[in-house]
PDB file of N, CA and C in Angstrom:
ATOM      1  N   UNK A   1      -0.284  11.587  14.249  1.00  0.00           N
ATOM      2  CA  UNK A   1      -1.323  10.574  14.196  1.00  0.00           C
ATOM      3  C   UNK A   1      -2.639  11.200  13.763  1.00  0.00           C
ATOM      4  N   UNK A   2      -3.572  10.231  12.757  1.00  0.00           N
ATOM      5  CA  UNK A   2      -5.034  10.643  12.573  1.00  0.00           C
ATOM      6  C   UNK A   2      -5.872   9.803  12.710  1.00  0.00           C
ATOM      7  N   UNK A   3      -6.779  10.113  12.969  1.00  0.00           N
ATOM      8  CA  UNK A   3      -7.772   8.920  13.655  1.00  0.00           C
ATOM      9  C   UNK A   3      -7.073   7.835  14.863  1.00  0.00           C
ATOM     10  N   UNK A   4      -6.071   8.387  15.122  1.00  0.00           N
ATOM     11  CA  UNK A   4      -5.258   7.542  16.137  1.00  0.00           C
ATOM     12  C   UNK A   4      -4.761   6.423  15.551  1.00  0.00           C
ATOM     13  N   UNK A   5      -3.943   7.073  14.464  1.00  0.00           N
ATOM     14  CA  UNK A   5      -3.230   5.642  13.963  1.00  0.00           C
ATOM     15  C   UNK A   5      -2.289   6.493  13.557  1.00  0.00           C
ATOM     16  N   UNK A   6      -1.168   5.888  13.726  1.00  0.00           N
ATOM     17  CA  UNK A   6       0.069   6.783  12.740  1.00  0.00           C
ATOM     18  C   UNK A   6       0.326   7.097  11.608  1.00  0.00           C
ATOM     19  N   UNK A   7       0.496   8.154  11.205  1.00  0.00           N
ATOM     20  CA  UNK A   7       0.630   8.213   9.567  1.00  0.00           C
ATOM     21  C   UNK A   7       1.436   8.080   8.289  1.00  0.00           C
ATOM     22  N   UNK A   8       2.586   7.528   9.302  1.00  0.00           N
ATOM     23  CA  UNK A   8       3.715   7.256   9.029  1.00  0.00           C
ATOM     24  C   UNK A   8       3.910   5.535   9.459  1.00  0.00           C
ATOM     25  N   UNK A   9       5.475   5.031   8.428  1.00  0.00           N
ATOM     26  CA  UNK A   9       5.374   3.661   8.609  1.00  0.00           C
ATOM     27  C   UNK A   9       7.238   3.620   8.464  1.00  0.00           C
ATOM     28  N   UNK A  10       7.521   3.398   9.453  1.00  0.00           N
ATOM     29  CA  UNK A  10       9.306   2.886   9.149  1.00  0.00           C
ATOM     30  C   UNK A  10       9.637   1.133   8.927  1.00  0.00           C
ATOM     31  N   UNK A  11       9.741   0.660   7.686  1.00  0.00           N
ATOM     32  CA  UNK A  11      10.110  -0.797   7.538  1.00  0.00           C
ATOM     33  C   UNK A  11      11.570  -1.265   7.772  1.00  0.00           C
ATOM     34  N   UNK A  12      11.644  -1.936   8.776  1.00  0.00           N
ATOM     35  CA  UNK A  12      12.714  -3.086   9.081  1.00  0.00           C
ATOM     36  C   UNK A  12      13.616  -3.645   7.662  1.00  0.00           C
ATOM     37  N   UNK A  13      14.122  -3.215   7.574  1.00  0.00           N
ATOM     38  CA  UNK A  13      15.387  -4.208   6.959  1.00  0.00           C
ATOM     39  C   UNK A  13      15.095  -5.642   6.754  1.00  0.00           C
ATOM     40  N   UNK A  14      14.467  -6.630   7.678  1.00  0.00           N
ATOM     41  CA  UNK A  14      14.551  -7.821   7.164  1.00  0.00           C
ATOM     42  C   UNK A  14      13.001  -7.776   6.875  1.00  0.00           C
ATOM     43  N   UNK A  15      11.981  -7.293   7.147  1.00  0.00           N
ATOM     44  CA  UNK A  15      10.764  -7.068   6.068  1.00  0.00           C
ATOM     45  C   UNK A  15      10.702  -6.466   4.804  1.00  0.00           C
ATOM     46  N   UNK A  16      11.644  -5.690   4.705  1.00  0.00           N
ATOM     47  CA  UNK A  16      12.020  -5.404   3.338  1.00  0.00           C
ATOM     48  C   UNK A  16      12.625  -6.355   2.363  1.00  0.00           C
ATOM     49  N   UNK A  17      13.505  -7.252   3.230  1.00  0.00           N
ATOM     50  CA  UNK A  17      14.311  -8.126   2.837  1.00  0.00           C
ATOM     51  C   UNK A  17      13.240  -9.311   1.755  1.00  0.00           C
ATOM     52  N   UNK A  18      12.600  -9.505   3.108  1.00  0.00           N
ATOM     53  CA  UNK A  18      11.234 -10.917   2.754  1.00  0.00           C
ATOM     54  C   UNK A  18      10.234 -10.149   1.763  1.00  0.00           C
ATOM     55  N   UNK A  19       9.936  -9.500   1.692  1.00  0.00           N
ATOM     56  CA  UNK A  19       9.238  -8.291   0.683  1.00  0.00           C
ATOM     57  C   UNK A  19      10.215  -8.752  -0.795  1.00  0.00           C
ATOM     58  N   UNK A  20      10.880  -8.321  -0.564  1.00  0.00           N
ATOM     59  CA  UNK A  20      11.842  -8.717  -1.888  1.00  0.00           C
ATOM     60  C   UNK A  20      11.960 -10.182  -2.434  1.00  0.00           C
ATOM     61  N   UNK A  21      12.132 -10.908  -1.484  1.00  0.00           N
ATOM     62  CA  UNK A  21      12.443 -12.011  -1.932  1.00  0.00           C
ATOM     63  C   UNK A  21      11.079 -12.940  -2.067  1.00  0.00           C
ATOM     64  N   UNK A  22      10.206 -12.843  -1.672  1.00  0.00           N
ATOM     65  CA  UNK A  22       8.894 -13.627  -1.936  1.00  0.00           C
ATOM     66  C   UNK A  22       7.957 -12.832  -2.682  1.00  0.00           C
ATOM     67  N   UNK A  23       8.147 -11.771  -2.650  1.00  0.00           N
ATOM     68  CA  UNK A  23       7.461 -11.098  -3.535  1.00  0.00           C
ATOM     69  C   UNK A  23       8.020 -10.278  -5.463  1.00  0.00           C
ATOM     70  N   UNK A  24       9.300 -10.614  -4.943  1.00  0.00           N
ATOM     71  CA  UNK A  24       9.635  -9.568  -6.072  1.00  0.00           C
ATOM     72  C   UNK A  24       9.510  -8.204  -5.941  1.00  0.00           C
ATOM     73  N   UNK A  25       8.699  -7.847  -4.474  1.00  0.00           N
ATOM     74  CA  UNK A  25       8.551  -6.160  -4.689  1.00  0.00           C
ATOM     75  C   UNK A  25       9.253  -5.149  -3.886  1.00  0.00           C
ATOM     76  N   UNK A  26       9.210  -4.382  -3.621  1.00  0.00           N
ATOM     77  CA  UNK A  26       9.736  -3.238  -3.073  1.00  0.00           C
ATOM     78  C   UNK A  26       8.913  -2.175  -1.743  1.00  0.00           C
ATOM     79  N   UNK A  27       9.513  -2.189  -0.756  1.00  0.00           N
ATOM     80  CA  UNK A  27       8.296  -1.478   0.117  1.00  0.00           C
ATOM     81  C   UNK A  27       8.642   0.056  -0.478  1.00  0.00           C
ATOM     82  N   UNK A  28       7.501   0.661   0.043  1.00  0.00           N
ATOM     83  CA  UNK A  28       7.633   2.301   0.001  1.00  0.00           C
ATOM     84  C   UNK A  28       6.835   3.360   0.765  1.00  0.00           C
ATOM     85  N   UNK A  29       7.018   4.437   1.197  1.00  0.00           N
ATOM     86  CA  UNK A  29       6.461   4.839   2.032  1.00  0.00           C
ATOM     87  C   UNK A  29       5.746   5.941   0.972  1.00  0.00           C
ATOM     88  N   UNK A  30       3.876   5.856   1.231  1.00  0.00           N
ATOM     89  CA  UNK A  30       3.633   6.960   0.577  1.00  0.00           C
ATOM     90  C   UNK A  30       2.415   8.185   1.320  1.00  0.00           C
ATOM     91  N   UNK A  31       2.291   8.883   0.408  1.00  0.00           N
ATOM     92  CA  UNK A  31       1.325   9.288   1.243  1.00  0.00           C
ATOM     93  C   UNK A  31      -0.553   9.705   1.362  1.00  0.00           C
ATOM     94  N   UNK A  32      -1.122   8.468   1.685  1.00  0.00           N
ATOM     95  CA  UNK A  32      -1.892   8.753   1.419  1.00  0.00           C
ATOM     96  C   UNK A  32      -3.070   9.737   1.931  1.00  0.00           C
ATOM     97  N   UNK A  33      -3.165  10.545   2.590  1.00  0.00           N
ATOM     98  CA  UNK A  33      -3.285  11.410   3.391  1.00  0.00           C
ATOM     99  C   UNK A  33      -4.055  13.050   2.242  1.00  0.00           C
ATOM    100  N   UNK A  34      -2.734  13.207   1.436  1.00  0.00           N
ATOM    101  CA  UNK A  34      -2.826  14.363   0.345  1.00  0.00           C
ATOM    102  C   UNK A  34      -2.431  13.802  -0.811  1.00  0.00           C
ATOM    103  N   UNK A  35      -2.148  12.562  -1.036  1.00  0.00           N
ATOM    104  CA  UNK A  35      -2.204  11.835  -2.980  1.00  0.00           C
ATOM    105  C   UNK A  35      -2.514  10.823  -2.871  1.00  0.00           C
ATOM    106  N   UNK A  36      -4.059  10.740  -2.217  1.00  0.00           N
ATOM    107  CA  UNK A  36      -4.832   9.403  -2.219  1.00  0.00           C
ATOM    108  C   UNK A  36      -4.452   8.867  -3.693  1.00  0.00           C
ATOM    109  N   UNK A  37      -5.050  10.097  -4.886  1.00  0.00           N
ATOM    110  CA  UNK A  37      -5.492   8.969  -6.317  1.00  0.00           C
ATOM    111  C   UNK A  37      -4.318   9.190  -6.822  1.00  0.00           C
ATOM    112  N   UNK A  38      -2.654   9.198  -6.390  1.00  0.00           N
ATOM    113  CA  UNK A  38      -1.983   9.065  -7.368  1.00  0.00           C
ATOM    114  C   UNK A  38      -1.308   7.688  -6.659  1.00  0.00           C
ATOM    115  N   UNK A  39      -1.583   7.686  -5.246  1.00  0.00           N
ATOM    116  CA  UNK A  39      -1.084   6.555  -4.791  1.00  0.00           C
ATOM    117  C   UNK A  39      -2.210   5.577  -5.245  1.00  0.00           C
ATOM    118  N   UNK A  40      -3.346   5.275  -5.197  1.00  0.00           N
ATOM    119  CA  UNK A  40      -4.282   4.532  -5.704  1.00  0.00           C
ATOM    120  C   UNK A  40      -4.260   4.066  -7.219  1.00  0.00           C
ATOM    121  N   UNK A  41      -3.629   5.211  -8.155  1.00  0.00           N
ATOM    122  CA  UNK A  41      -3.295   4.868  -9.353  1.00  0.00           C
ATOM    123  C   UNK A  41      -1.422   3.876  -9.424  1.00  0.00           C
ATOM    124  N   UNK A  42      -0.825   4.165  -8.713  1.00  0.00           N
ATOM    125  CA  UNK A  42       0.390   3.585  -8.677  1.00  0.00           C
ATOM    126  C   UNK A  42       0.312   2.317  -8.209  1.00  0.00           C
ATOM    127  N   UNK A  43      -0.614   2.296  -7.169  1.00  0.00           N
ATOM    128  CA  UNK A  43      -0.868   0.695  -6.554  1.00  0.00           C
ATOM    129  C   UNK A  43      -1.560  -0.172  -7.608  1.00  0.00           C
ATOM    130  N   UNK A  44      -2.435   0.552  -7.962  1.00  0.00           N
ATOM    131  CA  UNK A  44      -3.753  -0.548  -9.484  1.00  0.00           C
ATOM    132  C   UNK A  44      -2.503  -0.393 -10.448  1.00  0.00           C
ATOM    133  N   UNK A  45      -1.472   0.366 -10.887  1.00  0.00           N
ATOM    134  CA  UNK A  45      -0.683   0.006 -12.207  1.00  0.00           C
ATOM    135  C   UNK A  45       0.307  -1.538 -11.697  1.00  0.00           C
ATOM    136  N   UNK A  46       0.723  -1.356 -10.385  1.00  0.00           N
ATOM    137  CA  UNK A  46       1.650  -2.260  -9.935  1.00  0.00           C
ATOM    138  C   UNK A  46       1.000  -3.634  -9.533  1.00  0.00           C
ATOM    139  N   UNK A  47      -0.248  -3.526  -9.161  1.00  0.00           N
ATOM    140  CA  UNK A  47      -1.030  -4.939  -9.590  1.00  0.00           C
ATOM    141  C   UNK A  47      -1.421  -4.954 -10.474  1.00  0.00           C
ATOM    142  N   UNK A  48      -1.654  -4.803 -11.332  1.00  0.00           N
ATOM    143  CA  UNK A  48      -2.132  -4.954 -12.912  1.00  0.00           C
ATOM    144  C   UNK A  48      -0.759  -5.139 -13.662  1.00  0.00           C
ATOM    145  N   UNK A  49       0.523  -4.839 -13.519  1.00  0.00           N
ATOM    146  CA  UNK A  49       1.521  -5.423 -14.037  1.00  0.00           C
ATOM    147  C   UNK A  49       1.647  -6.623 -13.227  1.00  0.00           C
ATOM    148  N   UNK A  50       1.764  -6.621 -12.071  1.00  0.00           N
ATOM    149  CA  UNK A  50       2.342  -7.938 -11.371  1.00  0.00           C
ATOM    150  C   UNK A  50       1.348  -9.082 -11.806  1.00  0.00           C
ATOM    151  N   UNK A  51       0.262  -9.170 -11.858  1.00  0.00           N
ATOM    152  CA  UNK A  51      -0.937 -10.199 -12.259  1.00  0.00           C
ATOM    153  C   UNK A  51      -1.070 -10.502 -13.613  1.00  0.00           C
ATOM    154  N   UNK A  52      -0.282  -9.827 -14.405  1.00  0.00           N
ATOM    155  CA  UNK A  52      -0.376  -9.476 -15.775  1.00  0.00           C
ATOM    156  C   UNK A  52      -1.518  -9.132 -16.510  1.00  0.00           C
ATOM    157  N   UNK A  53      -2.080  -8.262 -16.376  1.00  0.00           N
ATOM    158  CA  UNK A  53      -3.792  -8.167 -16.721  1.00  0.00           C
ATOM    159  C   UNK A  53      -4.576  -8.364 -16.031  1.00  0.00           C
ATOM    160  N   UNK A  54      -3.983  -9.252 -15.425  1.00  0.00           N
ATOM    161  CA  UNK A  54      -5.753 -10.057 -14.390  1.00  0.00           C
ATOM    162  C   UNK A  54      -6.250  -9.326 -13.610  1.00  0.00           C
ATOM    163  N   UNK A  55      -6.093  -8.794 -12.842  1.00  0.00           N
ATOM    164  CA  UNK A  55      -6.302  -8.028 -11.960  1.00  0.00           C
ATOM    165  C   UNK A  55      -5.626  -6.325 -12.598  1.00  0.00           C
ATOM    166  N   UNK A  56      -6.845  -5.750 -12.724  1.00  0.00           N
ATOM    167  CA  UNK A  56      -6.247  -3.973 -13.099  1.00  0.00           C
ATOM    168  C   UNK A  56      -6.810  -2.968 -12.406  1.00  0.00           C
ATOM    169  N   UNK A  57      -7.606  -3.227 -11.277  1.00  0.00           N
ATOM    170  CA  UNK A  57      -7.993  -1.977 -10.524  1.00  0.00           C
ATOM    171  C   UNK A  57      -8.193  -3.183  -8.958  1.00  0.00           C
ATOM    172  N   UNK A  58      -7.162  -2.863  -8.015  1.00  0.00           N
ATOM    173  CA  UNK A  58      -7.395  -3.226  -6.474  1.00  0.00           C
ATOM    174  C   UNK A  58      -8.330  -1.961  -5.971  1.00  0.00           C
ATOM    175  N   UNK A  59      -7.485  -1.295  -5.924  1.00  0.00           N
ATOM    176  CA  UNK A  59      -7.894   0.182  -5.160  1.00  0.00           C
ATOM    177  C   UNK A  59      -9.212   0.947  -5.711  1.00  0.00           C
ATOM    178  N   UNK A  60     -10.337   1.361  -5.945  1.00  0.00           N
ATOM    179  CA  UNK A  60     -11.151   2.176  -6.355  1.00  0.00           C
ATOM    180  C   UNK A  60     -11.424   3.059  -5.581  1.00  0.00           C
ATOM    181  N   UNK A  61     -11.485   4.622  -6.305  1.00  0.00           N
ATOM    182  CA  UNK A  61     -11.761   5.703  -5.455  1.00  0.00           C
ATOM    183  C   UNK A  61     -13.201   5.732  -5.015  1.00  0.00           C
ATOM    184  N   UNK A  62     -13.554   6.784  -4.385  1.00  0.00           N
ATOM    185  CA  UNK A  62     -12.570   7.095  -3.568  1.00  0.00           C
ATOM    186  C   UNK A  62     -11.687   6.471  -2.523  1.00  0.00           C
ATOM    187  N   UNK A  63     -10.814   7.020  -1.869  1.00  0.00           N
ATOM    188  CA  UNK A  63     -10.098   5.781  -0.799  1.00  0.00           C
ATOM    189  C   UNK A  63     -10.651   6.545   0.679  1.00  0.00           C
ATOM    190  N   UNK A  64     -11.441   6.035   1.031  1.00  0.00           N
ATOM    191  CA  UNK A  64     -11.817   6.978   2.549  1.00  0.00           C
ATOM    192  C   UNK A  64     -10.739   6.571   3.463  1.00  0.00           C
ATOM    193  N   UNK A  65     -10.086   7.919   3.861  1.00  0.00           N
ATOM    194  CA  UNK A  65      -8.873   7.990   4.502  1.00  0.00           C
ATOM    195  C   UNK A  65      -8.801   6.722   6.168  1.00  0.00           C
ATOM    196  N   UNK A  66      -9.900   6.961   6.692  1.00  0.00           N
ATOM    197  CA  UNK A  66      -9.833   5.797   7.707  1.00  0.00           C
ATOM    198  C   UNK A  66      -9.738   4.664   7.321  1.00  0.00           C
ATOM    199  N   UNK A  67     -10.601   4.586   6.443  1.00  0.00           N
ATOM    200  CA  UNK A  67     -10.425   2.826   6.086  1.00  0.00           C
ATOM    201  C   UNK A  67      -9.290   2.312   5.356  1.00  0.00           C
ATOM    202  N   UNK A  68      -8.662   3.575   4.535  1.00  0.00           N
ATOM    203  CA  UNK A  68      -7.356   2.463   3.967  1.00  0.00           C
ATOM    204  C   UNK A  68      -6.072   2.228   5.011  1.00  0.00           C
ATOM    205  N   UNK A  69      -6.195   3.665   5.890  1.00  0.00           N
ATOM    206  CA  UNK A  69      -5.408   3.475   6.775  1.00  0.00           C
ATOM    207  C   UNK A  69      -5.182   2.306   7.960  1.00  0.00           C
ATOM    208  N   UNK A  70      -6.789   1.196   8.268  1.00  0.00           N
ATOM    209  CA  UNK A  70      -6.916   0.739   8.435  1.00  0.00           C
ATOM    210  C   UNK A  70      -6.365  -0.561   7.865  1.00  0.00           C
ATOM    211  N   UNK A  71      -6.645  -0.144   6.877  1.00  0.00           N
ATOM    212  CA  UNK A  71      -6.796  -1.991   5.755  1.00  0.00           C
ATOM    213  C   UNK A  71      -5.051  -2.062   5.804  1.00  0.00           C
ATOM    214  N   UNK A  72      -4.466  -0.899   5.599  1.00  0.00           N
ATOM    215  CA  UNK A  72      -3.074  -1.192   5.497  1.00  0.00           C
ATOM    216  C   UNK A  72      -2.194  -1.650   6.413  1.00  0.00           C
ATOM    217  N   UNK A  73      -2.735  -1.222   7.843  1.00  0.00           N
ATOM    218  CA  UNK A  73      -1.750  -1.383   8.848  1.00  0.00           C
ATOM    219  C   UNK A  73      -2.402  -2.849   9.303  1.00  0.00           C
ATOM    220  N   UNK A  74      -3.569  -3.336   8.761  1.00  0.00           N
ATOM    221  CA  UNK A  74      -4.060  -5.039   8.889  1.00  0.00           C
ATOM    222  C   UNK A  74      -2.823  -5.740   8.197  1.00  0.00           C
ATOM    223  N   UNK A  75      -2.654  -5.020   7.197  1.00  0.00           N
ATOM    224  CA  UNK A  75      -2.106  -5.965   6.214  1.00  0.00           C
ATOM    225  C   UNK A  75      -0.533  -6.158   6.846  1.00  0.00           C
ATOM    226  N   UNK A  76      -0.034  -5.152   6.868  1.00  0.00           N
ATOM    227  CA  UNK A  76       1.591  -5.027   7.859  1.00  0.00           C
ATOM    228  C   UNK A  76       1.366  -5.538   9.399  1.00  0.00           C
ATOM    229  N   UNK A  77       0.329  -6.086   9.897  1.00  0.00           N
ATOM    230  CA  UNK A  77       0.333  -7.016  11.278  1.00  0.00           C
ATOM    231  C   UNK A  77      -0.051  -8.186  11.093  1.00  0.00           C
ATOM    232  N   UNK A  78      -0.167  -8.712   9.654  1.00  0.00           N
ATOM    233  CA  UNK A  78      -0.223 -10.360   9.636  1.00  0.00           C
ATOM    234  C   UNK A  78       0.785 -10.657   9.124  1.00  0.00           C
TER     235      UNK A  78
END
């Protein structure tokens, strides 16, 4: 754990499932910790394909390690 959050994420089978099927996408475990900007670049390529253009940069660096760790585990508790 850092900042008292885990740094790690194990996904369920049927969230993966619903992941797939309403989204079209794929979960994955990465790490942002030591490849903030390649994970930050993989996430802005995969919304910028999925939106088709519209959207081409979510993520902007830098990613301050508390806060995405934050924003992410918001996003996996709604």
């Amino acid at each position: 754990m850092e900042f008292g959050y885990p740094t790690t994420c194990d996904f369920k089978d049927s969230y993966q499932q619903h992941i797939n099927n309403i989204y079209k996408a794929q979960t994955e475990s990465v790490d942002f910790l030591n490849q903030a900007d390649k994970v930050r670049e993989d996430i802005n390529a995969w919304v910028c394909n999925a939106t088709k253009g519209l959207m081409k940069e979510m993520l902007k660096p830098p990613l301050p390690r508390k806060t995405i760790q934050l924003y992410f585990l918001q996003m996996l508790s709604t």
